[in-house]
C-alpha atoms as a PDB file:
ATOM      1  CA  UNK A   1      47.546  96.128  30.788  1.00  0.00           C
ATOM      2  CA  UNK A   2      43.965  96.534  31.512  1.00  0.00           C
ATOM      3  CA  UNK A   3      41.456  94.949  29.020  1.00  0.00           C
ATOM      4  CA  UNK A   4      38.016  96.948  28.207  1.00  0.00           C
ATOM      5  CA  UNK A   5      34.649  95.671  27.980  1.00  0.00           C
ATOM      6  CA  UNK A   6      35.002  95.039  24.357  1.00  0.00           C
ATOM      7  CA  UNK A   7      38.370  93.995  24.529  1.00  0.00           C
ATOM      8  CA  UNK A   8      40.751  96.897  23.664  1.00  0.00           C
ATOM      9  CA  UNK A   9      43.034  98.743  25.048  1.00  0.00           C
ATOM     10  CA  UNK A  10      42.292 102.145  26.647  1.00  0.00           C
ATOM     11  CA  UNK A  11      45.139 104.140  23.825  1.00  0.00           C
ATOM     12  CA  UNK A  12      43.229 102.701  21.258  1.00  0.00           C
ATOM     13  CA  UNK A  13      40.249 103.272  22.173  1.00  0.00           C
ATOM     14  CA  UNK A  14      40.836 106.355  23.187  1.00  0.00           C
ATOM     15  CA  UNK A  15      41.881 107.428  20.164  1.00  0.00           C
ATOM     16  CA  UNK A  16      39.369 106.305  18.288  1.00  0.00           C
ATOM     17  CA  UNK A  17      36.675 109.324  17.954  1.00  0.00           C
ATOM     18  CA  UNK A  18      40.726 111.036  16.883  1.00  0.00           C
ATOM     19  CA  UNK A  19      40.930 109.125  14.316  1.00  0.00           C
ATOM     20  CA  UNK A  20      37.610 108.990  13.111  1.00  0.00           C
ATOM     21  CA  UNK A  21      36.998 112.947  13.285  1.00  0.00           C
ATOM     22  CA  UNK A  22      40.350 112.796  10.528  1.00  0.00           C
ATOM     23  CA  UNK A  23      38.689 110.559   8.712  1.00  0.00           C
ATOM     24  CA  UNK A  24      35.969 112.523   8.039  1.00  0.00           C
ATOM     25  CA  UNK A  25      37.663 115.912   7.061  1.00  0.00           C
ATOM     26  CA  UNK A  26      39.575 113.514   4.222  1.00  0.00           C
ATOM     27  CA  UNK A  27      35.905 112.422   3.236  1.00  0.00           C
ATOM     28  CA  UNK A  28      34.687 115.898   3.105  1.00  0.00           C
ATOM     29  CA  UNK A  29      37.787 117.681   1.624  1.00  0.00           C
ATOM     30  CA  UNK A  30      37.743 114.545  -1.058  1.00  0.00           C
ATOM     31  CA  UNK A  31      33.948 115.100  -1.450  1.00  0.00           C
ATOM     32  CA  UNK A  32      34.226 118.929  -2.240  1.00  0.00           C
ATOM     33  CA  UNK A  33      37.006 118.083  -4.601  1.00  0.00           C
ATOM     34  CA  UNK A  34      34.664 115.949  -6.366  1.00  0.00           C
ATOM     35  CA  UNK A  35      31.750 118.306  -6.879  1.00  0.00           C
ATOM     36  CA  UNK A  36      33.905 121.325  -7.794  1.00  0.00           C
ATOM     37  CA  UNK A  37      35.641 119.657 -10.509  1.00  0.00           C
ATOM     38  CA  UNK A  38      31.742 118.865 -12.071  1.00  0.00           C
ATOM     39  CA  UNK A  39      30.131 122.432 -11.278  1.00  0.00           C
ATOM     40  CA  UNK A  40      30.848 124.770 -13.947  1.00  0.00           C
ATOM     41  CA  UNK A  41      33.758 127.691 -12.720  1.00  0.00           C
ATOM     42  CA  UNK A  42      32.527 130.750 -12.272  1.00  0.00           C
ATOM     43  CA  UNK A  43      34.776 133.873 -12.944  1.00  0.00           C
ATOM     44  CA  UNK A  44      36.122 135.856  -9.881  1.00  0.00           C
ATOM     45  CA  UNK A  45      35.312 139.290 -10.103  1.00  0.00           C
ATOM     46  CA  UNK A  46      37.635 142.071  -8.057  1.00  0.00           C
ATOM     47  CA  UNK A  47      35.355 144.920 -10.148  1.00  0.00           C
ATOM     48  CA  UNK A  48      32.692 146.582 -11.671  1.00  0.00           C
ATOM     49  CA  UNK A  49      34.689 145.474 -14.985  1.00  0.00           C
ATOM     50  CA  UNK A  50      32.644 143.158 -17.571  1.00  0.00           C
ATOM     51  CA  UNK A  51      33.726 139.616 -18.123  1.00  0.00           C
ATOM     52  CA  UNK A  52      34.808 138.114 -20.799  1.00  0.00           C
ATOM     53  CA  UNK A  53      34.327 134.001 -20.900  1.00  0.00           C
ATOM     54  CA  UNK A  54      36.425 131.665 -23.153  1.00  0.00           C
ATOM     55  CA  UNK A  55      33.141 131.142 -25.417  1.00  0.00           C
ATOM     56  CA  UNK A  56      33.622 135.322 -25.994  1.00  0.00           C
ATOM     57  CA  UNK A  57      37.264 135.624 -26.220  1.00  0.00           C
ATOM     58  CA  UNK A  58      38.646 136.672 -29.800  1.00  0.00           C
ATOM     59  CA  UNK A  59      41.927 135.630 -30.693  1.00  0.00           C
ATOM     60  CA  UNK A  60      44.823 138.140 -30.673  1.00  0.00           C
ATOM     61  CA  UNK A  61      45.061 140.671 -33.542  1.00  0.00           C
ATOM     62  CA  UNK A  62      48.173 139.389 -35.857  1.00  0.00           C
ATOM     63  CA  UNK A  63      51.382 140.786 -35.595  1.00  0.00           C
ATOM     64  CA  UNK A  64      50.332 140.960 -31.586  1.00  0.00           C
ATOM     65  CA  UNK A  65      52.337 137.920 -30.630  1.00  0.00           C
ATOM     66  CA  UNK A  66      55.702 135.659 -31.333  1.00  0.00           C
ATOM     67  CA  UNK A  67      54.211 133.068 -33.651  1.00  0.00           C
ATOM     68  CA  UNK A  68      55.252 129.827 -32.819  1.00  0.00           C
ATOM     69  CA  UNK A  69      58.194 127.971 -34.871  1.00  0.00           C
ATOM     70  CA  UNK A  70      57.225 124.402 -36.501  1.00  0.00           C
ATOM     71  CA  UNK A  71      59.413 121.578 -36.942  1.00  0.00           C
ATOM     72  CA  UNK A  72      60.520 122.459 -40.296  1.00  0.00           C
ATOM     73  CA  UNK A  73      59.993 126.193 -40.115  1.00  0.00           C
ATOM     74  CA  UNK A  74      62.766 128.146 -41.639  1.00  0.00           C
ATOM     75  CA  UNK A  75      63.137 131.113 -39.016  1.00  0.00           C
ATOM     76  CA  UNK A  76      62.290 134.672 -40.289  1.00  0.00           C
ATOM     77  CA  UNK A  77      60.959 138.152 -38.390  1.00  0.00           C
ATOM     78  CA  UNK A  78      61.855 138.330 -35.247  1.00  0.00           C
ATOM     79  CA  UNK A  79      62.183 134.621 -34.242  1.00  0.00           C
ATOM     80  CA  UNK A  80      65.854 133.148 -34.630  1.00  0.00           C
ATOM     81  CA  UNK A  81      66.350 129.785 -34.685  1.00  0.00           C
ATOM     82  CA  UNK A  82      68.888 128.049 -32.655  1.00  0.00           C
ATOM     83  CA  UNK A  83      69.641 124.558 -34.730  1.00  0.00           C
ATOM     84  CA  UNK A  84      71.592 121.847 -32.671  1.00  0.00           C
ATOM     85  CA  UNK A  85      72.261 117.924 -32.575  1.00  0.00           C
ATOM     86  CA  UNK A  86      72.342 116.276 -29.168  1.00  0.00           C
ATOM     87  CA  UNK A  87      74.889 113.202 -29.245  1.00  0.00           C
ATOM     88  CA  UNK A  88      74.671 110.389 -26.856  1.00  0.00           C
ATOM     89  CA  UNK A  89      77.636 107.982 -27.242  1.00  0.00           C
ATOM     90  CA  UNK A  90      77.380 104.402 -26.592  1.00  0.00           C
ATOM     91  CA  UNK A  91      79.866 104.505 -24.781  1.00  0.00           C
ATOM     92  CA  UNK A  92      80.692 107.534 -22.661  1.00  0.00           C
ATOM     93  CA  UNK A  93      84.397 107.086 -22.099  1.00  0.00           C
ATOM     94  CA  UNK A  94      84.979 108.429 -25.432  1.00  0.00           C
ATOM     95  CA  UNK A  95      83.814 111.259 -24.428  1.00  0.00           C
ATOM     96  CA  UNK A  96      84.492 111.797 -20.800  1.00  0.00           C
ATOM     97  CA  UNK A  97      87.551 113.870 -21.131  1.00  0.00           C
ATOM     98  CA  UNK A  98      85.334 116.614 -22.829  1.00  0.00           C
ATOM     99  CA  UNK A  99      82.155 115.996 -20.730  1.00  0.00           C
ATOM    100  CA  UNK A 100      84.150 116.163 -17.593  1.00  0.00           C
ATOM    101  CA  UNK A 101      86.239 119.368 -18.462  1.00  0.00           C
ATOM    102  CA  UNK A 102      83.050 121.151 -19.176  1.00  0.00           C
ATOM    103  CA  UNK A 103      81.706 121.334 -15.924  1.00  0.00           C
ATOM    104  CA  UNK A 104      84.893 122.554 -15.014  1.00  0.00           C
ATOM    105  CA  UNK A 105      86.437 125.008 -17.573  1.00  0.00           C
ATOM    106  CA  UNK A 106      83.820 124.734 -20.909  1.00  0.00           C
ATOM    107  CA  UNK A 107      86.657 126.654 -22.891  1.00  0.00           C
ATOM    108  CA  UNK A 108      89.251 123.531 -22.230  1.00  0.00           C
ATOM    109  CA  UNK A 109      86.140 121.405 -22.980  1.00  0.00           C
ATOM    110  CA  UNK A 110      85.867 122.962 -26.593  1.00  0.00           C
ATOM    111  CA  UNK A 111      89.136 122.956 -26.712  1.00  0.00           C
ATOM    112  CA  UNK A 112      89.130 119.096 -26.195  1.00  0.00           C
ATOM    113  CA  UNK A 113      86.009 118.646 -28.480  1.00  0.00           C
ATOM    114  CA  UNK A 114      88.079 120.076 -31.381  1.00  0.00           C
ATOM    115  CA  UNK A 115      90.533 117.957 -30.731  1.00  0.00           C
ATOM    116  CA  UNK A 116      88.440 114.695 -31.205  1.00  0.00           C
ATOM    117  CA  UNK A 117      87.226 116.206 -33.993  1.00  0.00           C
ATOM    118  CA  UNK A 118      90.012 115.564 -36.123  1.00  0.00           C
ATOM    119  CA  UNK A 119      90.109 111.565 -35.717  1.00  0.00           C
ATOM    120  CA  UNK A 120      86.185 111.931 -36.239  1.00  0.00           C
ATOM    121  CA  UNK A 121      85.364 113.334 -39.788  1.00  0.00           C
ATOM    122  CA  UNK A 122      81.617 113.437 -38.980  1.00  0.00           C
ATOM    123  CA  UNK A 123      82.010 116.315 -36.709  1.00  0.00           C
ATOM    124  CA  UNK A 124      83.828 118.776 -38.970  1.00  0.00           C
ATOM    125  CA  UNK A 125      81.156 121.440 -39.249  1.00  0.00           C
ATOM    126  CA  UNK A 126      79.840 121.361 -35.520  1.00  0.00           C
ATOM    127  CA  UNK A 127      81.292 122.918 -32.495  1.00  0.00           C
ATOM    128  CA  UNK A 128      80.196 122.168 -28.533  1.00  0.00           C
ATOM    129  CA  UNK A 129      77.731 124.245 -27.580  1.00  0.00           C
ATOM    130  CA  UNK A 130      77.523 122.756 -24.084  1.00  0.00           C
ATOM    131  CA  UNK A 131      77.329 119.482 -22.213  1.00  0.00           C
ATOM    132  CA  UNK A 132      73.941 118.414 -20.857  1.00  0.00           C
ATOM    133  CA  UNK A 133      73.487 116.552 -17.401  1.00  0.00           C
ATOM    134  CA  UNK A 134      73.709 112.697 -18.670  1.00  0.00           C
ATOM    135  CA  UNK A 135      76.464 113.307 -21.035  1.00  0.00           C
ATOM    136  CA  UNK A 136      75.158 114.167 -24.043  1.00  0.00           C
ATOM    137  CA  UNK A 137      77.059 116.677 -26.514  1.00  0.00           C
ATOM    138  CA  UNK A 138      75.241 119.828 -27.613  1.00  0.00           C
ATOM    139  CA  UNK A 139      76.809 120.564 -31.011  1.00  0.00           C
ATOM    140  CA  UNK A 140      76.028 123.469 -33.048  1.00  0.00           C
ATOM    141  CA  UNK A 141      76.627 124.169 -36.889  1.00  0.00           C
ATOM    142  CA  UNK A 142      80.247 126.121 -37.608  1.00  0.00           C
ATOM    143  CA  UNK A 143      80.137 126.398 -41.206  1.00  0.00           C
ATOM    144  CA  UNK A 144      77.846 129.449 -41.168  1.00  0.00           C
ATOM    145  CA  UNK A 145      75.618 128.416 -43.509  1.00  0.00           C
ATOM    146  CA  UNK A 146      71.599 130.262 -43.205  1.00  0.00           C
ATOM    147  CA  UNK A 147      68.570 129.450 -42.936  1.00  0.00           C
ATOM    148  CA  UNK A 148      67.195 126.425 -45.009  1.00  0.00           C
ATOM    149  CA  UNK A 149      70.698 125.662 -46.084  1.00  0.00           C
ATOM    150  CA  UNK A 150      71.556 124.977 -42.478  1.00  0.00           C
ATOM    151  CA  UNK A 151      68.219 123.562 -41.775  1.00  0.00           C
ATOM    152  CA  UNK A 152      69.231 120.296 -44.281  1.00  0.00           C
ATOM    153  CA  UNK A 153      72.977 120.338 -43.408  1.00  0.00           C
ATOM    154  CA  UNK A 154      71.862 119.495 -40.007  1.00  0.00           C
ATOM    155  CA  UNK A 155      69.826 116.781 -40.625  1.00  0.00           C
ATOM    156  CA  UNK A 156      72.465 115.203 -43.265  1.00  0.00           C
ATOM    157  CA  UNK A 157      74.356 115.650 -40.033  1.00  0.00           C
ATOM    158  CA  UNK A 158      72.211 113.766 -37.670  1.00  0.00           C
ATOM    159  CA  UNK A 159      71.625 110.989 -40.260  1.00  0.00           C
ATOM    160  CA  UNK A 160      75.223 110.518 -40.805  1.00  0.00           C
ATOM    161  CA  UNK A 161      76.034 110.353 -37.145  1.00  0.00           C
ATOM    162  CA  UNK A 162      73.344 108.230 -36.238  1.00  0.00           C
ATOM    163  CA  UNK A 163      74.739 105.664 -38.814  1.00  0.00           C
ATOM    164  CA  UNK A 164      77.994 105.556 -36.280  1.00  0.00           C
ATOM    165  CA  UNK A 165      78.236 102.378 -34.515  1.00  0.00           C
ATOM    166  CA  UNK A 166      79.896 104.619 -31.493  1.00  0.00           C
ATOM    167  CA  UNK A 167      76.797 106.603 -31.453  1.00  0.00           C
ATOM    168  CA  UNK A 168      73.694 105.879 -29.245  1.00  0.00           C
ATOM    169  CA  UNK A 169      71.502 108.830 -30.528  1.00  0.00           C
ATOM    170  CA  UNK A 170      71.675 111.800 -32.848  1.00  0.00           C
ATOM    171  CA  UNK A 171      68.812 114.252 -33.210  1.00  0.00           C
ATOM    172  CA  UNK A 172      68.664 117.653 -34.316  1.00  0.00           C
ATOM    173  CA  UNK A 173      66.929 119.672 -31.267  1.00  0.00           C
ATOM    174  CA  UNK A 174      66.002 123.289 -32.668  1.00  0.00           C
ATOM    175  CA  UNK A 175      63.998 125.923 -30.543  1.00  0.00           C
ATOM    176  CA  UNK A 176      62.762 128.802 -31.173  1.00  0.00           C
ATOM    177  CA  UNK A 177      64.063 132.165 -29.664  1.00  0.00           C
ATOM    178  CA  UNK A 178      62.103 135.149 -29.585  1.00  0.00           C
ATOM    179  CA  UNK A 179      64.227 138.341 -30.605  1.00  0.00           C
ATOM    180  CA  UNK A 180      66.819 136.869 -31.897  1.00  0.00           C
ATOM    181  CA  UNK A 181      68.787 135.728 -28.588  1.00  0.00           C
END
């Protein structure tokens, strides 16, 4: 292997002024980065249109848009309100019969679910809904109760259940569902 002047190789030193044009793209793509995220963002224009910045942007008239469902909010209008517990067990082998069966047929899951409901009082009211990816039970409330009613019979629910020793987690999950779906 022949030794240059300075004592390198010829690859290496022949790929230097490579490596150092790469280097400096990084520094320049890195260094436009930088000042674009300080200057102030100008508005692309595609017309002769006006345009409207944030500073003059009025809110949306009411009645325009779904409003948006708190916590607590007992659903009304045209937002429905999907109320469920998620259930982690301690121990998943209590439950692998049903989690196991979903992904296969979720009718002999609920089927199975209903079962183990009647050695386990605490789930009288709630039916599977569906099985989520890391074994947790998605229950839903059976006893057709509505609206605030339901609201507080699922949290008695989730309190109750989380007071199980067999039970890792209880906690109401509710979402909000435009139109009623």
């Amino acid at each position: 292997m022949a030794v240059s002047e300075v004592g390198m190789p010829g690859r290496i030193k022949a790929a230097l002024p490579a490596g150092a044009a790469a280097l400096a793209v990084v520094a320049a793509v890195a260094g436009a980065s930088l000042m674009s995220s300080n200057a102030p963002s100008a508005p692309i224009v595609a017309s002769d249109e006006p345009v409207i910045t944030t500073s003059e942007a009025q809110p949306p008239p009411p009645g325009s848009s779904v409003p948006g469902v708190a916590f607590d909010q007992v659903p009304g209008g045209a937002v429905a309100q999907n109320m469920e517990i998620v259930v982690k067990f301690k121990d998943d082998k209590k439950v692998k019969e049903i989690t196991d069966a979903f992904w296969k047929d979720q009718g002999s899951a609920r089927a199975k679910f209903e079962a183990f409901k009647a050695s386990h009082p605490e789930f009288a009211n709630l039916t599977l809904d569906r099985v989520t990816y890391s074994n947790e039970l998605v229950l839903v409330d059976a006893s057709g109760a509505s609206g605030a009613q339901r609201l507080s019979a699922m949290r008695a629910i989730a309190a109750k259940l989380k007071g199980s020793g067999d039970i890792s987690y209880a906690e109401p999950n509710m979402t909000a569902q435009p139109g009623g779906q």
